[in-house]
N, C-alpha and C. Protein backbone atom coordinates (compact mmCIF):
# COMPACT_ATOMS: atom_id res chain seq x y z
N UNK A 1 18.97 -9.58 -16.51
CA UNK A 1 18.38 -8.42 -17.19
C UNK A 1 16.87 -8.35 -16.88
N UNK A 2 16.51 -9.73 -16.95
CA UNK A 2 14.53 -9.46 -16.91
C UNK A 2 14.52 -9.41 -15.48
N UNK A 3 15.40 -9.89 -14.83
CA UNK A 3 14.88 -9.93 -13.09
C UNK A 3 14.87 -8.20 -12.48
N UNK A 4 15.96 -8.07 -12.68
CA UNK A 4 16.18 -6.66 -12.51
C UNK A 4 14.76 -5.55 -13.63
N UNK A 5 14.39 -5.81 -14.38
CA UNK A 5 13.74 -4.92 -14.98
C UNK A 5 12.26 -5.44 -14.39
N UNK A 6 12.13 -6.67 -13.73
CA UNK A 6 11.02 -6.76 -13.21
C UNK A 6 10.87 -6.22 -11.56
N UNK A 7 12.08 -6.02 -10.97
CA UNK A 7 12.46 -5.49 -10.11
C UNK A 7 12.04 -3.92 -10.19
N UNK A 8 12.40 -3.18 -10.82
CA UNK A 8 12.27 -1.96 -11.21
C UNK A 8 10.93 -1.75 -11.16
N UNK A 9 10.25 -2.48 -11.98
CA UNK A 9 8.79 -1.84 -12.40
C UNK A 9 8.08 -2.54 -11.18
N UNK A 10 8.47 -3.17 -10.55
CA UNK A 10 7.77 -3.46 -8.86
C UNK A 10 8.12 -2.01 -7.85
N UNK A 11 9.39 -1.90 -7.94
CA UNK A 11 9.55 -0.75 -7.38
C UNK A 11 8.84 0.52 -7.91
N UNK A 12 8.58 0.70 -9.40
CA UNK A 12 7.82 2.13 -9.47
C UNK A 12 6.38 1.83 -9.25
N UNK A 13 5.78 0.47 -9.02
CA UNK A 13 4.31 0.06 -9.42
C UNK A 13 3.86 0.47 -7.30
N UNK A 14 4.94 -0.09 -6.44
CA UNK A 14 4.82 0.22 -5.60
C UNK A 14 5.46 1.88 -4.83
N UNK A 15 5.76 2.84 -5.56
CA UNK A 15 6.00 3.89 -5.19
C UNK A 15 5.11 4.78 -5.27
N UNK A 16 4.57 4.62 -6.91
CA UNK A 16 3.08 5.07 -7.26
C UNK A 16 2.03 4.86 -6.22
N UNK A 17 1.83 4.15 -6.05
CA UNK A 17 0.34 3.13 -4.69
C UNK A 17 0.79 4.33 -3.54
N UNK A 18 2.05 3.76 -3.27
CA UNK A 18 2.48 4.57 -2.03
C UNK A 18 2.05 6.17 -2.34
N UNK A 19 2.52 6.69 -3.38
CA UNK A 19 2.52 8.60 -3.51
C UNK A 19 0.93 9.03 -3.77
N UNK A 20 0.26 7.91 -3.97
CA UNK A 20 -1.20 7.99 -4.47
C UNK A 20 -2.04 7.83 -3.22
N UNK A 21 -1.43 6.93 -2.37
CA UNK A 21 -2.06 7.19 -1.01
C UNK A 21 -1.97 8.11 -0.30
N UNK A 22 -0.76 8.80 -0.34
CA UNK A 22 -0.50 10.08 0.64
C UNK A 22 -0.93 11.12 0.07
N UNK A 23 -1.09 11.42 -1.47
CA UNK A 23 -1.93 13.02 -1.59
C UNK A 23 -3.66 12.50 -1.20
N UNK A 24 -4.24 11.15 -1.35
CA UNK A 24 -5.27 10.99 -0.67
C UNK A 24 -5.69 11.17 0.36
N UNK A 25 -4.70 11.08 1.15
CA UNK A 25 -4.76 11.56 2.60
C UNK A 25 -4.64 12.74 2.99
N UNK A 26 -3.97 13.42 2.21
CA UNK A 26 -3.48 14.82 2.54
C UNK A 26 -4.89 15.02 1.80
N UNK A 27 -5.35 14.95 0.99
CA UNK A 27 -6.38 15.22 0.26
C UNK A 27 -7.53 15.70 1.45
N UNK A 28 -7.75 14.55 2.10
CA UNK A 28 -8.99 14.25 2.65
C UNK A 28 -8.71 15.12 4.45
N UNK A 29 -7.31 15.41 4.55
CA UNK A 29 -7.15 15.97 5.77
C UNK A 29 -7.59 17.36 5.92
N UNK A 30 -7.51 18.13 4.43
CA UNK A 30 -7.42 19.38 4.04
C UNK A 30 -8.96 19.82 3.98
N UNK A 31 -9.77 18.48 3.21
CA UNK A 31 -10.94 18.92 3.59
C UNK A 31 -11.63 19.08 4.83
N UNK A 32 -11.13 17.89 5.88
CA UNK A 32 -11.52 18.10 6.73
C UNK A 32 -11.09 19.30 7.56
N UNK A 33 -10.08 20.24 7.74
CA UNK A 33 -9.73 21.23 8.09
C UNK A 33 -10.71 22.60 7.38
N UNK A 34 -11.04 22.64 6.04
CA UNK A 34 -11.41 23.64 5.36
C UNK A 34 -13.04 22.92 6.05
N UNK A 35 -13.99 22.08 6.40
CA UNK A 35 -14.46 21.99 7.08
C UNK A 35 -15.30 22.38 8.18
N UNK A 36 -13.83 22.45 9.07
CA UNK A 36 -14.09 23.10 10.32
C UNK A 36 -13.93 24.78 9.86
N UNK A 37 -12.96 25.26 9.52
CA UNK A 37 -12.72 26.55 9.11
C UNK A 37 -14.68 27.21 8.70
N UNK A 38 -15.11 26.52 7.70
CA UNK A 38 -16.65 26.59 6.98
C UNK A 38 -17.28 26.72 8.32
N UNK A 39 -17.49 26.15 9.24
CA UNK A 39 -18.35 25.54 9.98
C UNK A 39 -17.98 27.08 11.05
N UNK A 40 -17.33 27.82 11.22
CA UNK A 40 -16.82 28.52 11.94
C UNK A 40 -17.50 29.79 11.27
């Protein structure tokens, strides 16, 4: 029961990290596009 529920919350602790990195990135891609768009 505890392995598995420690299992779990590894899996959402590392899905989070993961989904938190990719709108960062997307984050930071968008600026750099709106950027160039400005700069134009």
């Amino acid at each position: 029961m505890y392995q598995k529920l420690a299992f779990t919350y590894i899996l959402v602790i590392y899905g989070l990290r993961f989904i938190l990195a990719r709108i960062k990135k997307a984050v930071r891609t968008l600026e750099q596009h709106e950027g160039l768009f400005k700069g134009k």
